[in-house]
C-alpha atoms as a PDB file:
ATOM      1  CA  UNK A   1      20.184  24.557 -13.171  1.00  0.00           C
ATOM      2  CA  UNK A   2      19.519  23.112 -16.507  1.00  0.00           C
ATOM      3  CA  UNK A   3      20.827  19.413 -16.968  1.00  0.00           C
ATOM      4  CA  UNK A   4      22.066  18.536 -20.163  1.00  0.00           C
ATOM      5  CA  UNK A   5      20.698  15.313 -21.631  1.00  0.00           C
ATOM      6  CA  UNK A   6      22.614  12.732 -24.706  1.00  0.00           C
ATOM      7  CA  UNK A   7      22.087  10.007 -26.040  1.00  0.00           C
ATOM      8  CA  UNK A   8      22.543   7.033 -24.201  1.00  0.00           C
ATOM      9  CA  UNK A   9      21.461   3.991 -26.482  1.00  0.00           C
ATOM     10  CA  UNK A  10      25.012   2.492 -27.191  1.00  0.00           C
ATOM     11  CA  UNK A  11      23.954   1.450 -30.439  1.00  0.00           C
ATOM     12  CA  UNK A  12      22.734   5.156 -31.229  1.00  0.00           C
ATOM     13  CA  UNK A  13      25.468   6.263 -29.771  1.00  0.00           C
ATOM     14  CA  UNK A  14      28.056   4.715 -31.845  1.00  0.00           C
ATOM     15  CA  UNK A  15      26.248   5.846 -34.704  1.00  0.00           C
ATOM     16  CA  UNK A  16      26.698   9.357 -34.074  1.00  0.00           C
ATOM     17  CA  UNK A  17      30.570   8.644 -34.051  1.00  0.00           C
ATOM     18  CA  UNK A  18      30.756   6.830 -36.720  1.00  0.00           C
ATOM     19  CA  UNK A  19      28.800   9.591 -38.743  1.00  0.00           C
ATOM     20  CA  UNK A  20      30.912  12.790 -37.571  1.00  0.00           C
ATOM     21  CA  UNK A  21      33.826  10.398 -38.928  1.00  0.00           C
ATOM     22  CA  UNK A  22      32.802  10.057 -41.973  1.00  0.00           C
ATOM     23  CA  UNK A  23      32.005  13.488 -42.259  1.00  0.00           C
ATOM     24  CA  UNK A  24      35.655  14.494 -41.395  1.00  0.00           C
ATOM     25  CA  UNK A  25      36.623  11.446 -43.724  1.00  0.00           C
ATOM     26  CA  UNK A  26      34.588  12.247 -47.076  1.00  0.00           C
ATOM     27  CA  UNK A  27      34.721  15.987 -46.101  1.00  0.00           C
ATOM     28  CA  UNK A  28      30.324  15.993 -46.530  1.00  0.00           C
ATOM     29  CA  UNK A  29      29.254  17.975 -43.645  1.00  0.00           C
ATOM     30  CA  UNK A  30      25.465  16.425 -44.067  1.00  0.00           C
ATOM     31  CA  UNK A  31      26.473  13.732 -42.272  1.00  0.00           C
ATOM     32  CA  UNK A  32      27.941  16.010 -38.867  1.00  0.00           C
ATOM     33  CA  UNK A  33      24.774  18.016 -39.086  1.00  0.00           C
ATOM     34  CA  UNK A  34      22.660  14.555 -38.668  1.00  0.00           C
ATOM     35  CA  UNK A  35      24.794  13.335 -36.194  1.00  0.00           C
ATOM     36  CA  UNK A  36      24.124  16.641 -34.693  1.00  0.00           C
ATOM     37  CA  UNK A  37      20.551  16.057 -34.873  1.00  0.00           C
ATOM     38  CA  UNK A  38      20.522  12.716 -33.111  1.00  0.00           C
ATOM     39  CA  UNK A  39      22.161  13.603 -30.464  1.00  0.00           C
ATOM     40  CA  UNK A  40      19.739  15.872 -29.017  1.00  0.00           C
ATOM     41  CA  UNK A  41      16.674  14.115 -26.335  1.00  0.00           C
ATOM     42  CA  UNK A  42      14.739  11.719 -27.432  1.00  0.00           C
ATOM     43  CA  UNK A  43      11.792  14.325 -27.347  1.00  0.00           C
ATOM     44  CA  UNK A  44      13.610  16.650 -29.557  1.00  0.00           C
ATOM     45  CA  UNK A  45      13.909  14.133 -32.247  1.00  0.00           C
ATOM     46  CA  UNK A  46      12.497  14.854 -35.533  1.00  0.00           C
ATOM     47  CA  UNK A  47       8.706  12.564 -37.033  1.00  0.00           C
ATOM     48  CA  UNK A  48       8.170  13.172 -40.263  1.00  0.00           C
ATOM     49  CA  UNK A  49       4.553  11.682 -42.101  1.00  0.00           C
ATOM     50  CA  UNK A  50       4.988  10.696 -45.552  1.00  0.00           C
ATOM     51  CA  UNK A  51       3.070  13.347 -46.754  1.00  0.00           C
ATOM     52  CA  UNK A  52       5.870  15.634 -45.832  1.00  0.00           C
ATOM     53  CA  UNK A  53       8.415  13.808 -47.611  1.00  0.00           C
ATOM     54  CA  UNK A  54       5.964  13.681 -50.837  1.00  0.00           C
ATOM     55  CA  UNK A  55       5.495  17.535 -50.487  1.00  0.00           C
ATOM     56  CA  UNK A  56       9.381  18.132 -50.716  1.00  0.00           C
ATOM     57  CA  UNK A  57      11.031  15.534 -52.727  1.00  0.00           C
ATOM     58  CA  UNK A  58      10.857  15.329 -56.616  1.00  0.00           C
ATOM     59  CA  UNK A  59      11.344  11.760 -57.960  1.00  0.00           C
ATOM     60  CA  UNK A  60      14.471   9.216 -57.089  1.00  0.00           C
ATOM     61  CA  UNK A  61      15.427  12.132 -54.468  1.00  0.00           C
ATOM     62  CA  UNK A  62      16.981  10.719 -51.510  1.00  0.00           C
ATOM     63  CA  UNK A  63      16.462  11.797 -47.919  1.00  0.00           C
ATOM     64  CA  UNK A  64      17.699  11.915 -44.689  1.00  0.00           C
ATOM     65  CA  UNK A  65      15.289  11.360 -41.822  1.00  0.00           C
ATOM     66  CA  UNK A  66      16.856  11.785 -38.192  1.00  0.00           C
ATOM     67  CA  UNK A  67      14.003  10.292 -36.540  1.00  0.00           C
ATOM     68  CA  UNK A  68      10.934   8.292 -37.128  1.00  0.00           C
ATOM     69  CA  UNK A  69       9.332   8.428 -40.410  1.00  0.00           C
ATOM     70  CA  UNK A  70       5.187   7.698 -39.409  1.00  0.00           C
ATOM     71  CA  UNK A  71       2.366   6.196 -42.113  1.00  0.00           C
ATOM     72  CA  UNK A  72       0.006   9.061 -42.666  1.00  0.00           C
ATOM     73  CA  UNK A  73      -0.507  10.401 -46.212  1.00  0.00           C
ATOM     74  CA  UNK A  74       0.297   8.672 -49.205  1.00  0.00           C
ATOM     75  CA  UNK A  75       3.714   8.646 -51.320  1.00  0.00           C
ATOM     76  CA  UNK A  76       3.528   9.992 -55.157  1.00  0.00           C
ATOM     77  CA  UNK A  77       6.763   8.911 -56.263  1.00  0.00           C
ATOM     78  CA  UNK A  78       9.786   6.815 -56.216  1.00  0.00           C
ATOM     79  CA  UNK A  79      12.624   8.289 -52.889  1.00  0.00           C
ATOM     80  CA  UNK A  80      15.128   6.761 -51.424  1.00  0.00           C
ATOM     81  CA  UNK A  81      14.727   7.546 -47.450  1.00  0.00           C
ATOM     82  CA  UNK A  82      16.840   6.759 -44.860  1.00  0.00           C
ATOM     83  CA  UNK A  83      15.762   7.190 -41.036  1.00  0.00           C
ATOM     84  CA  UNK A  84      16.223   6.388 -37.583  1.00  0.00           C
ATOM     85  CA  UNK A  85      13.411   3.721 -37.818  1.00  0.00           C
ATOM     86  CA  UNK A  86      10.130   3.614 -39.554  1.00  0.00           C
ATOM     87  CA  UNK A  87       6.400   2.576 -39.030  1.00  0.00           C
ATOM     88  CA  UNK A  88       5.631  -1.051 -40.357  1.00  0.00           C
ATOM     89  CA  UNK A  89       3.241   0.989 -42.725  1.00  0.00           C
ATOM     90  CA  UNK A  90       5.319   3.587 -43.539  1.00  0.00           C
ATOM     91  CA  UNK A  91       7.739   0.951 -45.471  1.00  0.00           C
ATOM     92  CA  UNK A  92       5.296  -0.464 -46.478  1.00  0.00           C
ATOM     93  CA  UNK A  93       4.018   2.522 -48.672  1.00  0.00           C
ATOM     94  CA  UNK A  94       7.364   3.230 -49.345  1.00  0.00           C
ATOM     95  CA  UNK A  95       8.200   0.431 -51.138  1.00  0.00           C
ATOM     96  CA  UNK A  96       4.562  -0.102 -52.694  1.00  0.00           C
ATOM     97  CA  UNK A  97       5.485   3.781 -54.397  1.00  0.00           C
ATOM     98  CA  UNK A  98       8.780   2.017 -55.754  1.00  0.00           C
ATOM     99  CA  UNK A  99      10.735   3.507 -52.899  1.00  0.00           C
ATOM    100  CA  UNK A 100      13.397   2.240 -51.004  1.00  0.00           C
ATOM    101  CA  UNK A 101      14.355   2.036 -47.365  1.00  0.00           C
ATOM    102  CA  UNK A 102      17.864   2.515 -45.435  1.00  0.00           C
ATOM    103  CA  UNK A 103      19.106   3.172 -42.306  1.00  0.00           C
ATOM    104  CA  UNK A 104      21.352   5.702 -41.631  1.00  0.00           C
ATOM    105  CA  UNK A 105      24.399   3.875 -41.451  1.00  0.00           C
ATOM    106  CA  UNK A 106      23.620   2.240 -44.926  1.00  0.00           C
ATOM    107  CA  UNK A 107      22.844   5.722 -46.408  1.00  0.00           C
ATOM    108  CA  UNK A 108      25.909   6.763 -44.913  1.00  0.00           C
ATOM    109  CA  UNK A 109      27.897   3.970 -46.784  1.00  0.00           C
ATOM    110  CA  UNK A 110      26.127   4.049 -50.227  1.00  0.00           C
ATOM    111  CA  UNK A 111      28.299   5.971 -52.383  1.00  0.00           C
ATOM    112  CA  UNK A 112      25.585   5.839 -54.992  1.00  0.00           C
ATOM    113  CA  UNK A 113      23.835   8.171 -53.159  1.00  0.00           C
ATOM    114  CA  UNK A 114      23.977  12.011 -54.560  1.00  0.00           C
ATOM    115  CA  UNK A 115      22.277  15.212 -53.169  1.00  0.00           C
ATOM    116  CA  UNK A 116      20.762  14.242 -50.014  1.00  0.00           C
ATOM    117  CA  UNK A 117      18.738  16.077 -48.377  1.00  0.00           C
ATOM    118  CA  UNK A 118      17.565  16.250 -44.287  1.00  0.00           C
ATOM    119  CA  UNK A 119      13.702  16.431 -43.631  1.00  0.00           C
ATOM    120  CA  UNK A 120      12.779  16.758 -40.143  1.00  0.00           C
END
């Protein structure tokens, strides 16, 4: 029989509610489908490389990454990202490309925010 597995970091957890609320709330369904997304095993959770994120965003884009964004390649232009967590190197070349760097629940309450869009 297969066993079902869920998050179970409290922290992540209440992150996942809090983002299929504001989905109901603001009526913006990208927020249930990364909810969605995090609450799948550990294992199944999305790493995305930089070079990834350069290879599908244009400039002052801003993404959504449900997982760990890693170091490797190099960043072009200016994004806004907003992850699970990062590598210490991968903000780092984020912000040396003029980027900037969120969490989910900040992305989640920047209104500013327009046109997101999930890499994973």
């Amino acid at each position: 029989m297969k066993v079902k597995t869920k998050a179970t970091n409290p922290d992540l957890v209440s992150l996942i509610v809090e983002l299929r609320s504001e989905s109901f709330k603001s009526k913006k369904p990208i927020w249930k489908a990364v909810a969605k997304l995090l609450d799948k095993p550990t294992r199944s959770r999305r790493i995305v490389n930089i070079t990834r994120i350069d290879k599908n965003t244009k400039e002052n884009d801003a993404v959504v990454v449900p997982g760990k964004v890693l170091a490797t390649g190099e960043l072009t232009h200016k994004v806004t990202i907003a992850a699970l967590s990062f590598s210490k190197q991968a903000k780092e070349k984020i912000e040396k490309a003029g980027g900037k760097v969120l969490t989910i629940r900040e992305a989640m309450k920047d209104k500013n925010l327009k046109n997101i869009k999930i890499i994973g």
